[in-house]
PDB file of N, CA and C in Angstrom:
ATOM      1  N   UNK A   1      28.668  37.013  48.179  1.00  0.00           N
ATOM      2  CA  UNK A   1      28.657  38.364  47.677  1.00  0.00           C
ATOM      3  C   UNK A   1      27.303  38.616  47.002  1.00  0.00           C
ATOM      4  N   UNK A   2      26.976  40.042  47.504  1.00  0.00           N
ATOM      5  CA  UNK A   2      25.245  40.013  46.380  1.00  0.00           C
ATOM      6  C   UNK A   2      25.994  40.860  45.276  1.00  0.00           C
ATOM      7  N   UNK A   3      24.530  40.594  44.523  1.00  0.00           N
ATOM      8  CA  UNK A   3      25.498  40.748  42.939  1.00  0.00           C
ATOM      9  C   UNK A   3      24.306  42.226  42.856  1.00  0.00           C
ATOM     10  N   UNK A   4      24.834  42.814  41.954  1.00  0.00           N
ATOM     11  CA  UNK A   4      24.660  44.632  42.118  1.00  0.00           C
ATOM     12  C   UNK A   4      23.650  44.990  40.630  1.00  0.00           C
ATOM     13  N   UNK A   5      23.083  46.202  40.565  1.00  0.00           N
ATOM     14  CA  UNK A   5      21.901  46.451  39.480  1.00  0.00           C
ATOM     15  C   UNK A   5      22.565  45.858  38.350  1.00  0.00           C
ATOM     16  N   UNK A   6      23.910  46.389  37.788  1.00  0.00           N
ATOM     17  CA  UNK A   6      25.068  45.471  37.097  1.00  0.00           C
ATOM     18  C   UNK A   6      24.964  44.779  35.846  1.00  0.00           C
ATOM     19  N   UNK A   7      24.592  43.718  37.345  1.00  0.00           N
ATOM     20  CA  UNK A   7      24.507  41.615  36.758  1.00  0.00           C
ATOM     21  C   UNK A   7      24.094  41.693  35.360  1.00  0.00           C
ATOM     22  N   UNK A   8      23.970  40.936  34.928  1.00  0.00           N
ATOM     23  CA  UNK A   8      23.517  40.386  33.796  1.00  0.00           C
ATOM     24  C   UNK A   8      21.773  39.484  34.248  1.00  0.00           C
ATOM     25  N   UNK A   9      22.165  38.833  35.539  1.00  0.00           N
ATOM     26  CA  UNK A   9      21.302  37.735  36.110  1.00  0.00           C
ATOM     27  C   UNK A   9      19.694  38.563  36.879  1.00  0.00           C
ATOM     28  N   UNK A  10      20.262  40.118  36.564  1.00  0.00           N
ATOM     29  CA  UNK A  10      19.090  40.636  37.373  1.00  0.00           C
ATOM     30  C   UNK A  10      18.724  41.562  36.326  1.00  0.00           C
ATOM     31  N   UNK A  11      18.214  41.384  35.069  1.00  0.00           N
ATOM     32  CA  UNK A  11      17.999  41.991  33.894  1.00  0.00           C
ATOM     33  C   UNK A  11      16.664  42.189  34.259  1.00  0.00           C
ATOM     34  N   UNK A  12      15.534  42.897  34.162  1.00  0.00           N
ATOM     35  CA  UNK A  12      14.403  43.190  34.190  1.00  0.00           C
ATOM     36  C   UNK A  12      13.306  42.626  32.868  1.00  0.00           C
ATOM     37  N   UNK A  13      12.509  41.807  32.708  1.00  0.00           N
ATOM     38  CA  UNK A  13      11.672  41.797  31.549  1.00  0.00           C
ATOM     39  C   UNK A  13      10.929  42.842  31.315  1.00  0.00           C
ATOM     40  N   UNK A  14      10.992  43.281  30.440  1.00  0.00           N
ATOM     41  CA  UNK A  14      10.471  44.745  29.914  1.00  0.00           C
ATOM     42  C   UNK A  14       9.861  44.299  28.520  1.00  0.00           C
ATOM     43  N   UNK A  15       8.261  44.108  28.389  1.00  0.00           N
ATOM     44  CA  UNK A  15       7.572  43.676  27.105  1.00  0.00           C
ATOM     45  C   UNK A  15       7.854  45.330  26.511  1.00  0.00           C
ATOM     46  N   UNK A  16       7.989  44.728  24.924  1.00  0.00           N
ATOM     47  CA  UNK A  16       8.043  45.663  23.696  1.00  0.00           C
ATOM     48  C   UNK A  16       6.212  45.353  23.294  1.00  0.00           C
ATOM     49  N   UNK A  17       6.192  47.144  22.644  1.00  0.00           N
ATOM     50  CA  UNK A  17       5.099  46.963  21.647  1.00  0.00           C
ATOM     51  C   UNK A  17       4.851  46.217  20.788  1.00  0.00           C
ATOM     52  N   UNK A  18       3.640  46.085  20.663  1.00  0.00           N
ATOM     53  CA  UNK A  18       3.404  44.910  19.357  1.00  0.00           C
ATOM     54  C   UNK A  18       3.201  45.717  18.226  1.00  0.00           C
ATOM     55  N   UNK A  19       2.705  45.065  17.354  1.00  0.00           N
ATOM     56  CA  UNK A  19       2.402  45.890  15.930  1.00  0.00           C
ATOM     57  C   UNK A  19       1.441  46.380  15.864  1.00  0.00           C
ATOM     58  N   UNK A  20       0.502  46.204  16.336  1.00  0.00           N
ATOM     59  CA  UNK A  20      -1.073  46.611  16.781  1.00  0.00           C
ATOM     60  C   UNK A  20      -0.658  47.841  17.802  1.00  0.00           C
ATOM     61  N   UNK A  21       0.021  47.980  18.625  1.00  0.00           N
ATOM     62  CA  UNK A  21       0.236  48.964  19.411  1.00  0.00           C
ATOM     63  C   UNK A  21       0.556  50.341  18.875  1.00  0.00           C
ATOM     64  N   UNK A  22       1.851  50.007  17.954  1.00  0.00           N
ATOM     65  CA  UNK A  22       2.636  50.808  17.226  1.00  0.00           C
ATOM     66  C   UNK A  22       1.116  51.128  16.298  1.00  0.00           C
ATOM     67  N   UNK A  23       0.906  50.703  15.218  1.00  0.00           N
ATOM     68  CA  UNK A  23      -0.366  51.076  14.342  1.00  0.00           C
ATOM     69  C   UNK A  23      -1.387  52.049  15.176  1.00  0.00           C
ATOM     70  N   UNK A  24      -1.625  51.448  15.965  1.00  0.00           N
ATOM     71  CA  UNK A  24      -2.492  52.474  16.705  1.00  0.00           C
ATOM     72  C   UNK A  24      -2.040  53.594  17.439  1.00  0.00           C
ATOM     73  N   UNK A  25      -0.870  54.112  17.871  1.00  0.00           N
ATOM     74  CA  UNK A  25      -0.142  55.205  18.028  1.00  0.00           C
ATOM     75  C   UNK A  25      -0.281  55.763  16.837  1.00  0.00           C
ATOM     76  N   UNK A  26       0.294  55.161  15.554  1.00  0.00           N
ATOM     77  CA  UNK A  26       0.541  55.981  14.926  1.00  0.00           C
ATOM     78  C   UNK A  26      -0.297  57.016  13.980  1.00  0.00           C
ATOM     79  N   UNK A  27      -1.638  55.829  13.940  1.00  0.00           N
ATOM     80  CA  UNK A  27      -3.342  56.626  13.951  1.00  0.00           C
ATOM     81  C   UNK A  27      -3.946  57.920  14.333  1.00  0.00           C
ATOM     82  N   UNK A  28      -3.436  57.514  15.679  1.00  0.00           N
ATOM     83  CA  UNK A  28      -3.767  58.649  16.320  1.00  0.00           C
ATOM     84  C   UNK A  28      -2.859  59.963  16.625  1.00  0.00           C
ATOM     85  N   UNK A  29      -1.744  59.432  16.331  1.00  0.00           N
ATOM     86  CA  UNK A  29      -1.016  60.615  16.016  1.00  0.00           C
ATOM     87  C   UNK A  29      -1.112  61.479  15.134  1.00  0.00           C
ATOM     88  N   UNK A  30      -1.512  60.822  13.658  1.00  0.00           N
ATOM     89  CA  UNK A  30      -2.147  61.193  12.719  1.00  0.00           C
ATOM     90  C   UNK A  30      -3.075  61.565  12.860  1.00  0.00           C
ATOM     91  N   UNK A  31      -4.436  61.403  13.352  1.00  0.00           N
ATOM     92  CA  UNK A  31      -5.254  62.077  13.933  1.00  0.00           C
ATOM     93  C   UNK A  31      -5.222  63.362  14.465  1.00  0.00           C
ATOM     94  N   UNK A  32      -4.163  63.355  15.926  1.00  0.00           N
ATOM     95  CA  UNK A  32      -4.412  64.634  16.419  1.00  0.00           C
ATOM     96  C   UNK A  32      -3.145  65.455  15.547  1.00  0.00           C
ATOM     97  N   UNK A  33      -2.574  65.439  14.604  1.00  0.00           N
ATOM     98  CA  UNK A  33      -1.803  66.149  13.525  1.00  0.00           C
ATOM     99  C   UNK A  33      -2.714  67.069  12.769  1.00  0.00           C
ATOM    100  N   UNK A  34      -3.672  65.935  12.412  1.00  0.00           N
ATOM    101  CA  UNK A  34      -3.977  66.815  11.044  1.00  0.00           C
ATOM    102  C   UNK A  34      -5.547  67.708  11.632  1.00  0.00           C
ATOM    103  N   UNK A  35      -5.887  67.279  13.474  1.00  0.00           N
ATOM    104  CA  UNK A  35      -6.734  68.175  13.828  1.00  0.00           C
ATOM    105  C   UNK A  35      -6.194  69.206  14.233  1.00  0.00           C
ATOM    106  N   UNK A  36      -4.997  69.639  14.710  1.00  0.00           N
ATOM    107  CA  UNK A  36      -4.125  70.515  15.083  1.00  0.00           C
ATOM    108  C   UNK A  36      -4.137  71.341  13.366  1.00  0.00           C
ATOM    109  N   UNK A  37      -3.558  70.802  12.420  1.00  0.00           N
ATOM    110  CA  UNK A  37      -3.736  71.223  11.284  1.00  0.00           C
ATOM    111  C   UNK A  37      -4.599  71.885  10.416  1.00  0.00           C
ATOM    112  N   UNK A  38      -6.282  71.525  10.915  1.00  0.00           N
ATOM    113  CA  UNK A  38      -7.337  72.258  10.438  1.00  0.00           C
ATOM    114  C   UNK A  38      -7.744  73.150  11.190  1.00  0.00           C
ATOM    115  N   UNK A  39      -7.481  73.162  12.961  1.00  0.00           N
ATOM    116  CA  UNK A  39      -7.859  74.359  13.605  1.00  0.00           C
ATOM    117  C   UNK A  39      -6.885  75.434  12.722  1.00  0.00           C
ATOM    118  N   UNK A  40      -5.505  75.138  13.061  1.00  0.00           N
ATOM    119  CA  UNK A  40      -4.739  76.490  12.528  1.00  0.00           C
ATOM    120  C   UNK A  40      -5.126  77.046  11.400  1.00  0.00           C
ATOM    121  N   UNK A  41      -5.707  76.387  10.214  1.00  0.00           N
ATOM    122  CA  UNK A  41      -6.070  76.815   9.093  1.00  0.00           C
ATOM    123  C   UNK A  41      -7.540  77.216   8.855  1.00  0.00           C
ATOM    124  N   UNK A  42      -8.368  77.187   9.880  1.00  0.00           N
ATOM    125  CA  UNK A  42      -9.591  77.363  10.035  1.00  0.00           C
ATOM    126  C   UNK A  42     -10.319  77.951  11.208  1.00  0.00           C
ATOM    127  N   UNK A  43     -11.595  78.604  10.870  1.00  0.00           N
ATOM    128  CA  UNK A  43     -11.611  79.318  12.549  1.00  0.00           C
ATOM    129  C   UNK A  43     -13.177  78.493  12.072  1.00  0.00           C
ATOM    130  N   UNK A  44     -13.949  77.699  11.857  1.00  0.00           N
ATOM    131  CA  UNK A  44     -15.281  77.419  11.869  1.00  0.00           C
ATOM    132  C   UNK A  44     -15.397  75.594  12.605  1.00  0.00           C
ATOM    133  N   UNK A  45     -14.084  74.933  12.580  1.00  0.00           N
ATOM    134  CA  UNK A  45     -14.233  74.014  13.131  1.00  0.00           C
ATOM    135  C   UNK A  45     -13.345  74.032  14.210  1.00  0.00           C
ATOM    136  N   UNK A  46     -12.817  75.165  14.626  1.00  0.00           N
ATOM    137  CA  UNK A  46     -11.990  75.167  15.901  1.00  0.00           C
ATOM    138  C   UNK A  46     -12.684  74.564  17.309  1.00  0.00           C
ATOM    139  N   UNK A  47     -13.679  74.686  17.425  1.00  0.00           N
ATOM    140  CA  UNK A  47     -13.895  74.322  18.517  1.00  0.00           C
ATOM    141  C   UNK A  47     -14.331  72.773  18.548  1.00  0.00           C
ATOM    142  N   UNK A  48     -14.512  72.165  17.872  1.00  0.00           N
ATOM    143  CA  UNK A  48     -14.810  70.723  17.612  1.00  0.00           C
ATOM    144  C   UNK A  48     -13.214  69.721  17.107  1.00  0.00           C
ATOM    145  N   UNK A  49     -12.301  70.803  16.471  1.00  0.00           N
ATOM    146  CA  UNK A  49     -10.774  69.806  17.106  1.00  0.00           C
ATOM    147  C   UNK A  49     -10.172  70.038  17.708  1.00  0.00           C
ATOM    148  N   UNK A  50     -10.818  71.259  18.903  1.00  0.00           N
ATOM    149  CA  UNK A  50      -9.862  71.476  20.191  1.00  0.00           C
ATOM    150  C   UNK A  50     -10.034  70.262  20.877  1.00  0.00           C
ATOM    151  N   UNK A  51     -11.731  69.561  20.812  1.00  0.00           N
ATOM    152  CA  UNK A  51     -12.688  68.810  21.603  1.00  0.00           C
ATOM    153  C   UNK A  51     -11.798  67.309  21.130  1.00  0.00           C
ATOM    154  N   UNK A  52     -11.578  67.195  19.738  1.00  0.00           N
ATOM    155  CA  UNK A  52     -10.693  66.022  19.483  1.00  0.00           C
ATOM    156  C   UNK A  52      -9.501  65.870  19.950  1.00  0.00           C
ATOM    157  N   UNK A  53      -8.917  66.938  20.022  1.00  0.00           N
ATOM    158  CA  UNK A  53      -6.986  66.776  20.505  1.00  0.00           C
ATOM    159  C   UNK A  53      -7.316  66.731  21.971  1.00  0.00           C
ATOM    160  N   UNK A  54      -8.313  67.491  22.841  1.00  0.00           N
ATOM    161  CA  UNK A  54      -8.309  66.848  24.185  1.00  0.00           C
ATOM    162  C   UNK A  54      -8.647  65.599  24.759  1.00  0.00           C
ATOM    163  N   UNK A  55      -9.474  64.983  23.622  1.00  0.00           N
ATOM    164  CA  UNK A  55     -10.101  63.469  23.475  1.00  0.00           C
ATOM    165  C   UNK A  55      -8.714  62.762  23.397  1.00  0.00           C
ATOM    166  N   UNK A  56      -7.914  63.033  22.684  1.00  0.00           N
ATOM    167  CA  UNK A  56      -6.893  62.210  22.058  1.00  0.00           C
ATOM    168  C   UNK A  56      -5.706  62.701  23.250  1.00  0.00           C
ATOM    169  N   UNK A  57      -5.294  63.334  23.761  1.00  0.00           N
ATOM    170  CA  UNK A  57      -4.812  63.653  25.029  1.00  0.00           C
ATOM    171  C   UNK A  57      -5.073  62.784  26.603  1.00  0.00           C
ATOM    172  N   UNK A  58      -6.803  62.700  26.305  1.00  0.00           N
ATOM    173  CA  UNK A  58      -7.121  61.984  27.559  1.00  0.00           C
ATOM    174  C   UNK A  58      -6.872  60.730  27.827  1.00  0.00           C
ATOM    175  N   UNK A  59      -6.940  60.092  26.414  1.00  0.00           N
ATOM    176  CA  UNK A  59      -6.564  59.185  26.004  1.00  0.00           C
ATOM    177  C   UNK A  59      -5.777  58.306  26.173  1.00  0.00           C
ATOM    178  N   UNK A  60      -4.340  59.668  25.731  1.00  0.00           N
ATOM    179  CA  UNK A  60      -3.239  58.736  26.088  1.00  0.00           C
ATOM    180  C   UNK A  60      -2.569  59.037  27.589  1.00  0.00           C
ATOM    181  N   UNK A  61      -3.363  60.136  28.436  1.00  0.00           N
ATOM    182  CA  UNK A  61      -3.269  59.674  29.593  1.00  0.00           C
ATOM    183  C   UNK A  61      -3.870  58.561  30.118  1.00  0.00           C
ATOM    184  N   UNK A  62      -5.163  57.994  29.814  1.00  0.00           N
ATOM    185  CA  UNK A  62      -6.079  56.455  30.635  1.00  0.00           C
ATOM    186  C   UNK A  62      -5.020  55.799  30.254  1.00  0.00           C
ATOM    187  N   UNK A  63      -4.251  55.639  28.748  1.00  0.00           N
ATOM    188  CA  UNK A  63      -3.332  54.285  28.162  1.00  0.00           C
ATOM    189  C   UNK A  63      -2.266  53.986  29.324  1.00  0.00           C
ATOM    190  N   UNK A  64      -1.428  55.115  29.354  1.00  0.00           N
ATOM    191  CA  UNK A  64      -0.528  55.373  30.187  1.00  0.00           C
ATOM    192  C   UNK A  64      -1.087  54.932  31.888  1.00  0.00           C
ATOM    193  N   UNK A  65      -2.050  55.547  32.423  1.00  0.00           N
ATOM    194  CA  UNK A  65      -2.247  54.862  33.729  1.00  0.00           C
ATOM    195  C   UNK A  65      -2.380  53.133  33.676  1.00  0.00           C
ATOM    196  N   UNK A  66      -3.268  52.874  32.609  1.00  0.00           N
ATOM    197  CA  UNK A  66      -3.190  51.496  32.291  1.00  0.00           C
ATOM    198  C   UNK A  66      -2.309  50.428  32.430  1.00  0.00           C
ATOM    199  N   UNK A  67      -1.207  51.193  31.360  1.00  0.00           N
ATOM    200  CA  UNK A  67      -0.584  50.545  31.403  1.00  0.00           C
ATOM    201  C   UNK A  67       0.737  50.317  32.718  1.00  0.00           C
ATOM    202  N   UNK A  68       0.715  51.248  34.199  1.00  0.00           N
ATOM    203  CA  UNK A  68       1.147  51.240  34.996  1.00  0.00           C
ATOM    204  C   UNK A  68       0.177  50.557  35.766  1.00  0.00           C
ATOM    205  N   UNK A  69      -0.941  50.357  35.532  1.00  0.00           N
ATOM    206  CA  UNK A  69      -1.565  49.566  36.532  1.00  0.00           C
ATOM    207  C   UNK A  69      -1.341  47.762  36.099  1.00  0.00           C
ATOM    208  N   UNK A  70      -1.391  47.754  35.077  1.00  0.00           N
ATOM    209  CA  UNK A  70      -0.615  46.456  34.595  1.00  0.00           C
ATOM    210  C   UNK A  70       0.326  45.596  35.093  1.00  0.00           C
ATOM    211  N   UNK A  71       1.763  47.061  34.778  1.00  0.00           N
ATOM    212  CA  UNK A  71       2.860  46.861  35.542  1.00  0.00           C
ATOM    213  C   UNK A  71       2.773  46.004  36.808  1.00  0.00           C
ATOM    214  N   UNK A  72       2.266  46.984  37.541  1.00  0.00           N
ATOM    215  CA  UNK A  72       1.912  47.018  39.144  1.00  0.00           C
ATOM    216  C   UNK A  72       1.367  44.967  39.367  1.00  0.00           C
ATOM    217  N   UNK A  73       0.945  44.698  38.898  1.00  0.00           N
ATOM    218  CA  UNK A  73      -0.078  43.657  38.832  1.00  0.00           C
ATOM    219  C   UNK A  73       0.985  42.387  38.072  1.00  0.00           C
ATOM    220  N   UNK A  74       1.712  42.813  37.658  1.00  0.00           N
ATOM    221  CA  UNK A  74       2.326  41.413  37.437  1.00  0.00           C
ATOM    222  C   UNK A  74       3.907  41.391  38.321  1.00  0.00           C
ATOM    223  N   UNK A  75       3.917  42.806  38.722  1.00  0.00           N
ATOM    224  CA  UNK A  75       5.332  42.487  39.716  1.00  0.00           C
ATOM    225  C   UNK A  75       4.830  41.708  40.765  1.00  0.00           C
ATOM    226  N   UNK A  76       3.357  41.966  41.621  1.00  0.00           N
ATOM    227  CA  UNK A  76       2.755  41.818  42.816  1.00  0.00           C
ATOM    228  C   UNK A  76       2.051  40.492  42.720  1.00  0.00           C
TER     229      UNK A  76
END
């Protein structure tokens, strides 16, 4: 009999964040918070933390491909 998504025996390893990971999310979350925070309250540096929150956007799109290219590379 094959044994089904189910099992117990066909569990997937799935690495957790480290602490360094988490810290650095949470940086930059803080980051693009409180640049979101000074555009709204300001019109003289608006255009220099639009330039940061898209920095910090692009960002965590490269992380994200990254980290699927990773993936990719240790199933294969």
């Amino acid at each position: 009999m094959t044994e089904g998504a189910e099992s117990s025996k066909s569990r997937r390893k799935v690495g957790h964040p480290s602490l360094f990971d988490m810290g650095r999310f949470a940086v930059f979350a803080g980051i693009t918070f409180f640049a979101a925070w000074v555009a709204g309250t300001g019109r003289v540096a608006y255009m220099f933390i639009m330039l940061i929150v898209a920095a910090a956007l692009a960002y965590a799109v490269l992380d994200l491909v990254d980290y699927e290219i990773v993936k990719r590379r240790r199933r294969g």
